[in-house]
C-alpha atoms as a PDB file:
ATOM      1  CA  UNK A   1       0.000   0.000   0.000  1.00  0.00           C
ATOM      2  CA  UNK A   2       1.115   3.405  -0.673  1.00  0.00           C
ATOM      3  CA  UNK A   3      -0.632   6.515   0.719  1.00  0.00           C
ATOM      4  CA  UNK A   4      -1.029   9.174  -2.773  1.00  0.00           C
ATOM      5  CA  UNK A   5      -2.031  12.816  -2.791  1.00  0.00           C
ATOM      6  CA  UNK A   6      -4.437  14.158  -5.782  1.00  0.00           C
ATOM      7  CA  UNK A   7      -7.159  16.802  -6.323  1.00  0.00           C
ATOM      8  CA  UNK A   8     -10.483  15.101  -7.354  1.00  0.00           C
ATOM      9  CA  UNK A   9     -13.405  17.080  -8.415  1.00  0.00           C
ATOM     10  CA  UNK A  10     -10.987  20.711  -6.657  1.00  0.00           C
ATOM     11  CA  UNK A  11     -10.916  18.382  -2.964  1.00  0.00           C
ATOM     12  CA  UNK A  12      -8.084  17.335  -2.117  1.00  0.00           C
ATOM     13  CA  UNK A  13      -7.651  13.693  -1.215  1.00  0.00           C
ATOM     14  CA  UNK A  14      -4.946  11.318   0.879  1.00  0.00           C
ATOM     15  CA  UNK A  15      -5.546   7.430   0.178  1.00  0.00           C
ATOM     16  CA  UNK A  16      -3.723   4.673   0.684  1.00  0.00           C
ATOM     17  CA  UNK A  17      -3.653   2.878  -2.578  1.00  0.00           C
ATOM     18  CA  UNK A  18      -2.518  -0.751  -4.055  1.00  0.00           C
ATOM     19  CA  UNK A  19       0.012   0.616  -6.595  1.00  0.00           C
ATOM     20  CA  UNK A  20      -1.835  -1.531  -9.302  1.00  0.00           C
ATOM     21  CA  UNK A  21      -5.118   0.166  -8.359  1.00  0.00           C
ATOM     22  CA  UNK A  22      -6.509   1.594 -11.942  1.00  0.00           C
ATOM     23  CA  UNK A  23      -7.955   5.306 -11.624  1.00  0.00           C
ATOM     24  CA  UNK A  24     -11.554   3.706 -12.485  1.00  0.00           C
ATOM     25  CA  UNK A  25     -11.258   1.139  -9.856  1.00  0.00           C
ATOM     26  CA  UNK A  26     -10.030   3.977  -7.241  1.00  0.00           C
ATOM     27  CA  UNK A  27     -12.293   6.632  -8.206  1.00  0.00           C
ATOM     28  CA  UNK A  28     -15.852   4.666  -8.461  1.00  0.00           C
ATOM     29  CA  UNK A  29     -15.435   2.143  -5.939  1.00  0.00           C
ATOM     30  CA  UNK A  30     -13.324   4.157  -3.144  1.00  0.00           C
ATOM     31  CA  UNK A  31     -14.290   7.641  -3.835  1.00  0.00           C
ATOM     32  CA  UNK A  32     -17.871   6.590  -5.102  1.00  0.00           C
ATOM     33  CA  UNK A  33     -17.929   8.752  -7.980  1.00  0.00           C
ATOM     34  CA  UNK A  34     -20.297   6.723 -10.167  1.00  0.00           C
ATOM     35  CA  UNK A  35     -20.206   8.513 -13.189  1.00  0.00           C
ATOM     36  CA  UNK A  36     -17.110   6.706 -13.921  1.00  0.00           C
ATOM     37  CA  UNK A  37     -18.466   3.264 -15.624  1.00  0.00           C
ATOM     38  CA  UNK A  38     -16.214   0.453 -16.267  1.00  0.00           C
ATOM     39  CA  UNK A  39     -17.284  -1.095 -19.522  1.00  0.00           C
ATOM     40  CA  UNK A  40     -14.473  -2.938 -21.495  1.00  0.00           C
ATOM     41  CA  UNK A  41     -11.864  -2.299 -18.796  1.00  0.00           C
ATOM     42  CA  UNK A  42      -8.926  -2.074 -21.617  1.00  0.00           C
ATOM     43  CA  UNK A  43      -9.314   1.551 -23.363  1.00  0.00           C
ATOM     44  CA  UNK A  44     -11.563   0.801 -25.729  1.00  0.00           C
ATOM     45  CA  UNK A  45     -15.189   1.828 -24.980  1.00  0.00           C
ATOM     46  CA  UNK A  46     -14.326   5.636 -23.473  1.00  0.00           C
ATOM     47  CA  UNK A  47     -17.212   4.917 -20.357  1.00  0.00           C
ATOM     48  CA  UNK A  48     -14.753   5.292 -17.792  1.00  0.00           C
ATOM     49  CA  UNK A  49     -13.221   8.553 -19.757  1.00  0.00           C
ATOM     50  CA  UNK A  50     -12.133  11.756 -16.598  1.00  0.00           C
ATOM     51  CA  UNK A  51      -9.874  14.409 -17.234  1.00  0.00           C
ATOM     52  CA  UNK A  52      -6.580  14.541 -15.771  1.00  0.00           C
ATOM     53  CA  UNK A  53      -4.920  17.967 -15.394  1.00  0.00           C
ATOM     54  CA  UNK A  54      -7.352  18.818 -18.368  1.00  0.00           C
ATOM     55  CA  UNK A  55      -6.916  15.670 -20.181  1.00  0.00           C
ATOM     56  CA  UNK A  56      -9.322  13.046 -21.101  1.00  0.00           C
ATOM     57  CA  UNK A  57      -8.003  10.136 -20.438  1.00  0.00           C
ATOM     58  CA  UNK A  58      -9.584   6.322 -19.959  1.00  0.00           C
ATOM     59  CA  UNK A  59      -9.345   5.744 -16.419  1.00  0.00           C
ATOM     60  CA  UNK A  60      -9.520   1.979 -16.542  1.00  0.00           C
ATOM     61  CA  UNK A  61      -5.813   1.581 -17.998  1.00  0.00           C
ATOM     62  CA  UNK A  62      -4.521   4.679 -16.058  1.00  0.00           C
ATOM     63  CA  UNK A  63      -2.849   3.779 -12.636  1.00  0.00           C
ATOM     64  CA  UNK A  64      -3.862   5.839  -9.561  1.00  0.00           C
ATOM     65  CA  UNK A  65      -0.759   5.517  -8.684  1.00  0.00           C
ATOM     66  CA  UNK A  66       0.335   8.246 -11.462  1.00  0.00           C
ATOM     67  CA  UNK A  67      -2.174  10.754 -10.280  1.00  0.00           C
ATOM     68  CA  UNK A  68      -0.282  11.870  -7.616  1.00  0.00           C
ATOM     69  CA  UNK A  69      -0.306  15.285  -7.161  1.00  0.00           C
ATOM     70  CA  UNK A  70      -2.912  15.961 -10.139  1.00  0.00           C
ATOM     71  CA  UNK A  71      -6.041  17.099 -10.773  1.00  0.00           C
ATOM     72  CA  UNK A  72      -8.704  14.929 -11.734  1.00  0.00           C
ATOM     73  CA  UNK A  73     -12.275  15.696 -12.644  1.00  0.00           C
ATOM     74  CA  UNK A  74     -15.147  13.601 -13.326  1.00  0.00           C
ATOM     75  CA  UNK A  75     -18.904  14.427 -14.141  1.00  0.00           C
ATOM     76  CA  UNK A  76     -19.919  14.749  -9.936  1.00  0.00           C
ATOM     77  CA  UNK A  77     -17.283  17.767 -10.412  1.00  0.00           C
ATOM     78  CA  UNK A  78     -18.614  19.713 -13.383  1.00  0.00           C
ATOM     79  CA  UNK A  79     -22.407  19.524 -12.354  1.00  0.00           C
ATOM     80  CA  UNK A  80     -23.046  22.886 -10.020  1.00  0.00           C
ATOM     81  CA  UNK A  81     -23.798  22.667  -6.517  1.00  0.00           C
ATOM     82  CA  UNK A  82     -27.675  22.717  -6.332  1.00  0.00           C
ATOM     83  CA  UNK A  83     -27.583  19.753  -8.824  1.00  0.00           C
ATOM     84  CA  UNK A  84     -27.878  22.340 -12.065  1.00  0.00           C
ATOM     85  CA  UNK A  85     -26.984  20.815 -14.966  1.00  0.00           C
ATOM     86  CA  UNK A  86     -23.627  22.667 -16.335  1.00  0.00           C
ATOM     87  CA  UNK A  87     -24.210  24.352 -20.155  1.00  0.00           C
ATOM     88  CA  UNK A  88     -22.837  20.762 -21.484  1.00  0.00           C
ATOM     89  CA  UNK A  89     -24.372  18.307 -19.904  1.00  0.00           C
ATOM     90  CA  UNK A  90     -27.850  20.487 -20.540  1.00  0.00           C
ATOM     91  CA  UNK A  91     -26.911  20.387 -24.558  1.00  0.00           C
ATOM     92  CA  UNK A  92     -26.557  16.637 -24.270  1.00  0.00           C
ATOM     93  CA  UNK A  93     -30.356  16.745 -22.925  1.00  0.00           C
ATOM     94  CA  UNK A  94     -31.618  19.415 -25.458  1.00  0.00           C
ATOM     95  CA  UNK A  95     -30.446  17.347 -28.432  1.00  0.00           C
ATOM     96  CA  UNK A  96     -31.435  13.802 -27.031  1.00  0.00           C
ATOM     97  CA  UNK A  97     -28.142  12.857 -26.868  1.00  0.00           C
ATOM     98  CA  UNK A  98     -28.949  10.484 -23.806  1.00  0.00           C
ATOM     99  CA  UNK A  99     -30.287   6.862 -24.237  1.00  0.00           C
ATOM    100  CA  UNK A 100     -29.347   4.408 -21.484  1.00  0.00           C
ATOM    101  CA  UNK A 101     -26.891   6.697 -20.356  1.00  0.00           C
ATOM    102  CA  UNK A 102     -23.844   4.386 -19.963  1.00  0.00           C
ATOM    103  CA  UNK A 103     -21.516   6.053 -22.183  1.00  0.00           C
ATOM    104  CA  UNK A 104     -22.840   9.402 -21.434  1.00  0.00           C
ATOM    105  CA  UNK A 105     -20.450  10.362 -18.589  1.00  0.00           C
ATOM    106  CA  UNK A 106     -17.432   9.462 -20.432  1.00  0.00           C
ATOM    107  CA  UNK A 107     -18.483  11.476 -23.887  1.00  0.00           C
ATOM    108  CA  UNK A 108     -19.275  14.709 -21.491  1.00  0.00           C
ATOM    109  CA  UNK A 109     -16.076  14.847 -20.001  1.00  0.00           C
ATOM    110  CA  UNK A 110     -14.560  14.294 -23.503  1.00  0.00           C
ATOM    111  CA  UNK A 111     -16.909  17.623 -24.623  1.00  0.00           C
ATOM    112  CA  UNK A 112     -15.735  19.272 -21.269  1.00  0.00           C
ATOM    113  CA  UNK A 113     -12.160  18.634 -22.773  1.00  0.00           C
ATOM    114  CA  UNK A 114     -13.156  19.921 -26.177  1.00  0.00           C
ATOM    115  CA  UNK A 115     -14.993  22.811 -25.758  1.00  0.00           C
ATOM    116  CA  UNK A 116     -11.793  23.995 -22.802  1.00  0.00           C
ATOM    117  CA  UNK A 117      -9.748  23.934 -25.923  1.00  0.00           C
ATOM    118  CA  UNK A 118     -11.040  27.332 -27.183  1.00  0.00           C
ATOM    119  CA  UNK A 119     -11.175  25.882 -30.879  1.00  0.00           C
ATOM    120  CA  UNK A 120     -14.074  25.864 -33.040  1.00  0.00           C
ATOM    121  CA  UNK A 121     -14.465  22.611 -35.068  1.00  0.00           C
ATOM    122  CA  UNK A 122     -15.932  21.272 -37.581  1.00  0.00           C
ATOM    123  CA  UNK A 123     -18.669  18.151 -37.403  1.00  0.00           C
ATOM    124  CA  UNK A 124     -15.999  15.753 -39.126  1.00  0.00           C
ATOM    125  CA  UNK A 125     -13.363  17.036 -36.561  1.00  0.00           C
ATOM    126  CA  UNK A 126     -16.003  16.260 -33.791  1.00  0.00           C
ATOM    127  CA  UNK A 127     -16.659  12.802 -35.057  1.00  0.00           C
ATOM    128  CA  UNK A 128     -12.495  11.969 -34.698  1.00  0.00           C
ATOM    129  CA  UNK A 129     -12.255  13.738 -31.313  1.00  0.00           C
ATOM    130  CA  UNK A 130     -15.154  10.942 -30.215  1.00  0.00           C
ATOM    131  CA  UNK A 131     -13.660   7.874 -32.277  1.00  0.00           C
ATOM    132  CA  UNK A 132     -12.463   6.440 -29.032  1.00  0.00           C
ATOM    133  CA  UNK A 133     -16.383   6.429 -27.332  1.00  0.00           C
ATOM    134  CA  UNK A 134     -18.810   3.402 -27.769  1.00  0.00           C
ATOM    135  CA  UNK A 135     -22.487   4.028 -27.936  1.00  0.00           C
ATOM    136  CA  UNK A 136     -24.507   1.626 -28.438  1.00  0.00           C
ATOM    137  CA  UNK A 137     -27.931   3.213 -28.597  1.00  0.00           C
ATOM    138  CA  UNK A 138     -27.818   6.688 -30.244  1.00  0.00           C
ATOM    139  CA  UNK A 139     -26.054   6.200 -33.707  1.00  0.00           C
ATOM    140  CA  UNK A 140     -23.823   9.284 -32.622  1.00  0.00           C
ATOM    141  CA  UNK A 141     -25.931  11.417 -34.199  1.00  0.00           C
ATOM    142  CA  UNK A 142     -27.445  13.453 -31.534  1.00  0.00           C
ATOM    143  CA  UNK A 143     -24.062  13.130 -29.735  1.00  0.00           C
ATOM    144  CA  UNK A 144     -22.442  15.038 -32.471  1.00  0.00           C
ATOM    145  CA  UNK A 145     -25.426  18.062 -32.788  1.00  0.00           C
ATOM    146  CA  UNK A 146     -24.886  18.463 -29.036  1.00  0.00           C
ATOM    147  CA  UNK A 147     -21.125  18.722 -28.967  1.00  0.00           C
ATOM    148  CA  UNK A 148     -21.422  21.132 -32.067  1.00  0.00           C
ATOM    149  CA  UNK A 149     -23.902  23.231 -30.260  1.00  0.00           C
ATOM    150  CA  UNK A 150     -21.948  23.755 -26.963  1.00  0.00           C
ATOM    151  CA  UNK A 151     -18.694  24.461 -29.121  1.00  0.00           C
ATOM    152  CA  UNK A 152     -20.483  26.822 -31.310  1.00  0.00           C
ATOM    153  CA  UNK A 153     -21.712  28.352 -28.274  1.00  0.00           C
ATOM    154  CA  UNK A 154     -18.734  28.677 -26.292  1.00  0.00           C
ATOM    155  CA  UNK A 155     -17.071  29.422 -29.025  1.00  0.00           C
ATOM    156  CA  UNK A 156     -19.392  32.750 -29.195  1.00  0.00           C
ATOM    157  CA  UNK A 157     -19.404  33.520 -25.962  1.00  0.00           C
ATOM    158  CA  UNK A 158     -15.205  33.707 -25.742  1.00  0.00           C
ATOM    159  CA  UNK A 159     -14.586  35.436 -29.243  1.00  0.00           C
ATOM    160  CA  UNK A 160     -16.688  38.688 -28.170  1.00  0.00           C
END
């Protein structure tokens, strides 16, 4: 066991950690942040995708052991306080981008990623930057008008 240091959701947290502990593992089962599902468990399906110092990254091949001393953010930490949807997750819901909701975590934090980058892009662009997600209910569709419409929008908002 070895005791690790990280920022989760902006709180810090101490743990003491089996160093082959994946990020998933630690973060949903220890720190009960459930947004992070564990689907294929090698990298593959994006469910378990969190950021990590602004980085979406799949949390199911990542050691906890390597976030020490990062930041790490997962859907619990972008939702506001009183349980308001943030500006993303609410474009997910205005375009039906939600079926059974298993890969919906994952794709959100990808967006959250995406949309932090400033750029504008272009639907094709979109459809690359989500290559690494599995849905098995929407037919990306709906995914892809919601991600366009919160980058379109934030794009707005920042170039006034």
């Amino acid at each position: 066991m070895k005791i690790i240091n990280m920022i989760v959701n902006e709180k810090p947290v101490e743990l003491a950690i089996d160093e082959r502990e994946s990020l998933a593992d630690t973060l949903r089962d220890r720190l009960n942040l459930t947004s992070v599902k564990k689907g294929c468990e090698v990298g593959e399906c994006g469910a378990c995708t969190v950021l990590v110092d602004g980085e979406a990254i799949d949390s199911c091949i990542y050691l906890t052991i390597w976030a020490i001393g990062k930041k790490i953010l997962t859907v619990e930490g972008i939702t506001k306080p009183n349980g308001e949807l943030n500006p993303i997750q609410q474009a997910f819901v205005d375009e039906a981008a939600v079926q059974c909701g298993f890969c919906t975590p994952g794709l959100i934090m990808t967006a959250v990623e995406i949309v932090g980058s400033g750029k504008k892009y272009t639907r094709e662009e979109l459809r690359r930057l989500i290559s690494g997600h599995l849905c098995r209910c929407t037919g990306y569709q709906n995914i892809l008008n919601a991600m366009e419409r919160i980058v379109e929008e934030t794009y707005k908002a920042t170039s006034k």
